[in-house]
Protein backbone atom coordinates (compact mmCIF):
# COMPACT_ATOMS: atom_id res chain seq x y z
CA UNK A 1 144.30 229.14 82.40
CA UNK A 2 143.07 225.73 80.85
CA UNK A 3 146.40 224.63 79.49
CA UNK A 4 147.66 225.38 83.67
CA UNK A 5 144.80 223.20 84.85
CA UNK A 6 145.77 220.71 82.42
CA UNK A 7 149.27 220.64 83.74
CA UNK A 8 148.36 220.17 87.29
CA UNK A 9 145.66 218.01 86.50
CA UNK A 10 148.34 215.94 84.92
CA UNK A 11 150.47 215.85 87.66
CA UNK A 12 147.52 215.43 90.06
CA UNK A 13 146.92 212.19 87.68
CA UNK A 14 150.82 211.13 87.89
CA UNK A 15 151.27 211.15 91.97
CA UNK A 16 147.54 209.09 92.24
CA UNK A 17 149.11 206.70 89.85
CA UNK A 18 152.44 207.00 91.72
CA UNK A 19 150.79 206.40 94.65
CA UNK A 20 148.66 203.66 93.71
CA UNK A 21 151.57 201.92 92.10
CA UNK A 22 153.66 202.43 96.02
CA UNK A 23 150.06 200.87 97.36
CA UNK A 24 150.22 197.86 94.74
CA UNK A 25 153.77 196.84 95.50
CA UNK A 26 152.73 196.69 99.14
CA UNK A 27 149.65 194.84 99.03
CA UNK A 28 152.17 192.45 96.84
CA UNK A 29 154.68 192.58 99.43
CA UNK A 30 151.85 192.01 102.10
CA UNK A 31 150.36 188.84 99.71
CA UNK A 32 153.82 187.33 99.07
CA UNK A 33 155.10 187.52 102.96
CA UNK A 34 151.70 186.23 103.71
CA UNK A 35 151.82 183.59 100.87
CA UNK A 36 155.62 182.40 102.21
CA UNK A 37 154.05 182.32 105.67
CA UNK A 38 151.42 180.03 104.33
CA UNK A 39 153.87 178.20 102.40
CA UNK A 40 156.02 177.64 106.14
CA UNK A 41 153.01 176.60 107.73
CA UNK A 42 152.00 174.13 105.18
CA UNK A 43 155.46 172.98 105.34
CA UNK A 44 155.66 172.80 108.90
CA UNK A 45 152.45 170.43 108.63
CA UNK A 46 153.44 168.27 106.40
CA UNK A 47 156.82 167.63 107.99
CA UNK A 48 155.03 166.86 111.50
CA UNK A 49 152.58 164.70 109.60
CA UNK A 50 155.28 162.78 107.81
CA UNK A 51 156.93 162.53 111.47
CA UNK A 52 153.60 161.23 112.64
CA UNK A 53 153.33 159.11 109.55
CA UNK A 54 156.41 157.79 110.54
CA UNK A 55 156.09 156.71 114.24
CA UNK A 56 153.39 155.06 113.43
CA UNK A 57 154.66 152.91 110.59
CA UNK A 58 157.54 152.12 113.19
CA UNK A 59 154.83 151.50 115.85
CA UNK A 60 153.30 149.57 113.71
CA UNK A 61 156.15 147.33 112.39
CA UNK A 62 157.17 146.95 115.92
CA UNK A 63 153.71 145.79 116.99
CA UNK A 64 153.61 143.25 113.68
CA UNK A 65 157.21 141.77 115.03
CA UNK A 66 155.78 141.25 118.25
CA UNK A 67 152.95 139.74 116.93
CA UNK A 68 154.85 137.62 114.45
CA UNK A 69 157.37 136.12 117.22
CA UNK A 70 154.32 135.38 119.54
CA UNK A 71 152.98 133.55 116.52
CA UNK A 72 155.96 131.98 116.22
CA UNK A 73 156.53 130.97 119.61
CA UNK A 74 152.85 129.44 119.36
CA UNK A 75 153.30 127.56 116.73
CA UNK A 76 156.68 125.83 117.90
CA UNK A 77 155.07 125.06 121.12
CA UNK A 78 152.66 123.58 118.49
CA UNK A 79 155.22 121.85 116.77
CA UNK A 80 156.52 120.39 119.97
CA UNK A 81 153.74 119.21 121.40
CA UNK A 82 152.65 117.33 117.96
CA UNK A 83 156.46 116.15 118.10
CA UNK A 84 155.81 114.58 121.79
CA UNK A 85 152.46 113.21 120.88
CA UNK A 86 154.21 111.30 118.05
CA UNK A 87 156.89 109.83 120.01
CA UNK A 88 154.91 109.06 122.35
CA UNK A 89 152.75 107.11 119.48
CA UNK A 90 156.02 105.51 118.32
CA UNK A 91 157.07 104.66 122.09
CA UNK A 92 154.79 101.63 122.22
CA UNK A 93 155.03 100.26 118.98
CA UNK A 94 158.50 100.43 118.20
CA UNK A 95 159.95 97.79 120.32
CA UNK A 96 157.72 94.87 118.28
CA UNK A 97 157.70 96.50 115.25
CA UNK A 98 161.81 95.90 115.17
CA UNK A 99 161.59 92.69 116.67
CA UNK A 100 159.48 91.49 113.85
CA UNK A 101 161.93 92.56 111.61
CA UNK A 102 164.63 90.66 113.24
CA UNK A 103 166.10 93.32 115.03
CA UNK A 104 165.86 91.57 118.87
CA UNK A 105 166.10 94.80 120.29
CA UNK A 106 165.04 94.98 124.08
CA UNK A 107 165.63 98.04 125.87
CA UNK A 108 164.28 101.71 125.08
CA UNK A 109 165.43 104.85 126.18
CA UNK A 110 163.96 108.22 125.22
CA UNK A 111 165.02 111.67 124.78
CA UNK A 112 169.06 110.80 125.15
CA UNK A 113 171.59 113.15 125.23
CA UNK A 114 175.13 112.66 124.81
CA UNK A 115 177.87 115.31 125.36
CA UNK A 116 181.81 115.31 125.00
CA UNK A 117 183.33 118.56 125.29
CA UNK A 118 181.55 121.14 122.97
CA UNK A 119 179.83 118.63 120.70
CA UNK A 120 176.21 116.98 121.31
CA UNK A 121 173.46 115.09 119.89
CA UNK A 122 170.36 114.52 121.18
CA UNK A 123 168.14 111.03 120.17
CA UNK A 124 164.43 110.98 120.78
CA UNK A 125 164.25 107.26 121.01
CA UNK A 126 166.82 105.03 121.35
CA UNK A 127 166.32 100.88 121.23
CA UNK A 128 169.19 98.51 122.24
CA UNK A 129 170.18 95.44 122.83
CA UNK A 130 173.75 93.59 123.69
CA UNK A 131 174.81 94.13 120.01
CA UNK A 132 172.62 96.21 117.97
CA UNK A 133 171.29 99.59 118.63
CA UNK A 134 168.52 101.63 116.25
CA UNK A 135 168.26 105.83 116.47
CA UNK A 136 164.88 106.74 115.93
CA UNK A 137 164.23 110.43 114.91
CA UNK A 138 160.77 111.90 115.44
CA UNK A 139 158.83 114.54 113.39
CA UNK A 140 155.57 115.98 113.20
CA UNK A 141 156.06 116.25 109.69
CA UNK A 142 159.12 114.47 108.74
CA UNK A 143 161.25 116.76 106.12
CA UNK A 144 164.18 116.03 103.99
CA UNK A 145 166.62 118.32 106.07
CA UNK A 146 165.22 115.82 109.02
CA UNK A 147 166.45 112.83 107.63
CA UNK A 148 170.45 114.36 106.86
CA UNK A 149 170.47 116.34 110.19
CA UNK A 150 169.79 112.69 111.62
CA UNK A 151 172.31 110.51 109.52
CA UNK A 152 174.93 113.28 110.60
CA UNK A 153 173.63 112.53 114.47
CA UNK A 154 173.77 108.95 113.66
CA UNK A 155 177.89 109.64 112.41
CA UNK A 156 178.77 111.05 115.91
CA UNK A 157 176.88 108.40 117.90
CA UNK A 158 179.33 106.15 118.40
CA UNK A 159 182.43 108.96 118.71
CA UNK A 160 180.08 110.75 121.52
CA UNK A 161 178.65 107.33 123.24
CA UNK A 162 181.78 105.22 124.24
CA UNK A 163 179.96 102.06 125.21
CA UNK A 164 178.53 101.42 121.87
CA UNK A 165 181.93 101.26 119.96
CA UNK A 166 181.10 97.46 119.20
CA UNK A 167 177.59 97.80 118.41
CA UNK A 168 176.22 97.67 115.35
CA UNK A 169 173.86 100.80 114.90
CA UNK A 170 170.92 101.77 112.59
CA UNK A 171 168.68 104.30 112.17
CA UNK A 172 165.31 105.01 111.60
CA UNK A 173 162.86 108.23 111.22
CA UNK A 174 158.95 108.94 112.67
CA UNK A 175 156.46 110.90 111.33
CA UNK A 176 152.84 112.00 111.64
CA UNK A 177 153.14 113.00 108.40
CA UNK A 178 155.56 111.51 106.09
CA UNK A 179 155.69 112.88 102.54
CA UNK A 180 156.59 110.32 99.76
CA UNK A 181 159.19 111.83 98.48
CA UNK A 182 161.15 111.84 101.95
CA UNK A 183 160.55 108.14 102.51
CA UNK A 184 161.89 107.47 99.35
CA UNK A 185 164.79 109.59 100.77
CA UNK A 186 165.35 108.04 103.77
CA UNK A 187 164.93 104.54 102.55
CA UNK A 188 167.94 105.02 100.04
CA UNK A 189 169.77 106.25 103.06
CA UNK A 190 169.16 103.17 104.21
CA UNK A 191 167.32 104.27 107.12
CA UNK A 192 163.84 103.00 108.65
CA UNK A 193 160.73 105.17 107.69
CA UNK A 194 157.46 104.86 110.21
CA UNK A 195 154.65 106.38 109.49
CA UNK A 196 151.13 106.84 111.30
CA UNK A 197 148.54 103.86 109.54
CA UNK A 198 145.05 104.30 111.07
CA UNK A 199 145.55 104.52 115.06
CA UNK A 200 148.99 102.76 114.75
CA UNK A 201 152.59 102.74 113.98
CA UNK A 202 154.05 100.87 110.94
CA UNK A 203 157.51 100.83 109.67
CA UNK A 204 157.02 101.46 105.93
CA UNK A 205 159.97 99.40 104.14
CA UNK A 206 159.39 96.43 102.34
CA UNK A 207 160.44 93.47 103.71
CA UNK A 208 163.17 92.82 101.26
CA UNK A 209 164.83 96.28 102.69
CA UNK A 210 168.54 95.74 104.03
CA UNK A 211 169.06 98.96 106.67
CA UNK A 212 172.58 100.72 106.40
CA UNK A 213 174.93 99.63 109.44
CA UNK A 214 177.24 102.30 110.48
């Protein structure tokens, strides 16, 4: 009678372990579906946070471009406005200041444009007289790039204004500011250099300078 007891309680012992076992491997099954669920989710979240992350980097970047033309449409309004108040400095002045260099110039125009077909050039000031005629650039802050962008507008002058085939032309740059280095520059280009001196104008060559004729 024990040894029977012994034998069911044995198999008594094997199906509770059995069973236990079937109610492990679904409380596994439960954790690792719930576990791959949290896994999604998480997943999910970070993929609409990276989206989110995204939009408004772009937002960002798009406001920052905005920003950065307006900035830049500021500060060449700037630039044009300190360009006008120079010339407009220069205007007054630049008559004599020739004249006392023995250039008899007599007439002034400002802000001339010449056009033949596709090609143009635009001069802020120019100064004439019956045979000589002086191209006067203006800056702000007169830059190296300044000076050859206006010897190459002084080249087309006379293939662009018709009337000045005989006339003996020169040319000369303006600045508020005028770095050394650039009138050094200019003046071996053989062009004028003014410059702002105290609430004037002056033309900064020595008077030994010889200008270039083209």
């Amino acid at each position: 009678m024990t040894e029977a007891r012994t034998a069911d309680d044995v198999w008594r012992l094997l199906g509770e372990l059995l069973q236990a076992q079937k109610e492990t491997e679904r409380l596994l099954r439960e954790q690792a579906q719930e576990t791959e669920h949290r896994f999604q989710e998480t997943e999910r979240l970070l993929r609409e946070k990276a989206q989110e992350t995204e939009h408004r980097f772009q937002e960002t970047e798009r406001f920052l471009k905005e920003q950065a033309r307006q900035l830049n449409q500021q500060i060449g309004k700037l630039g044009n406005r300190l360009g006008e108040f120079v010339e407009w400095q220069v205007r007054p002045a630049a008559l004599r200041l020739f004249q006392e260099r023995g250039i008899a110039v007599s007439q002034l125009y400002g802000e001339v444009i010449l056009q033949d077909g596709n090609d143009s050039i635009e001069i802020d000031l120019l100064l004439v007289n019956s045979d000589e005629a002086i191209l006067v650039e203006v800056k702000s802050k007169l830059s190296q790039s300044d000076v050859d962008e206006h010897l190459e507008r002084i080249r087309k002058f006379k293939r662009l204004a018709h009337q000045y085939q005989s006339t003996k032309i020169h040319g000369a740059v303006a600045g508020m500011v005028v770095p050394p280095e650039v009138a050094r520059y200019a003046y071996r280009q053989g062009l004028f250099v003014l410059a702002q001196s105290g609430d004037g104008i002056e033309i900064l060559n020595d008077p030994a300078f010889q200008p270039r004729t083209w």
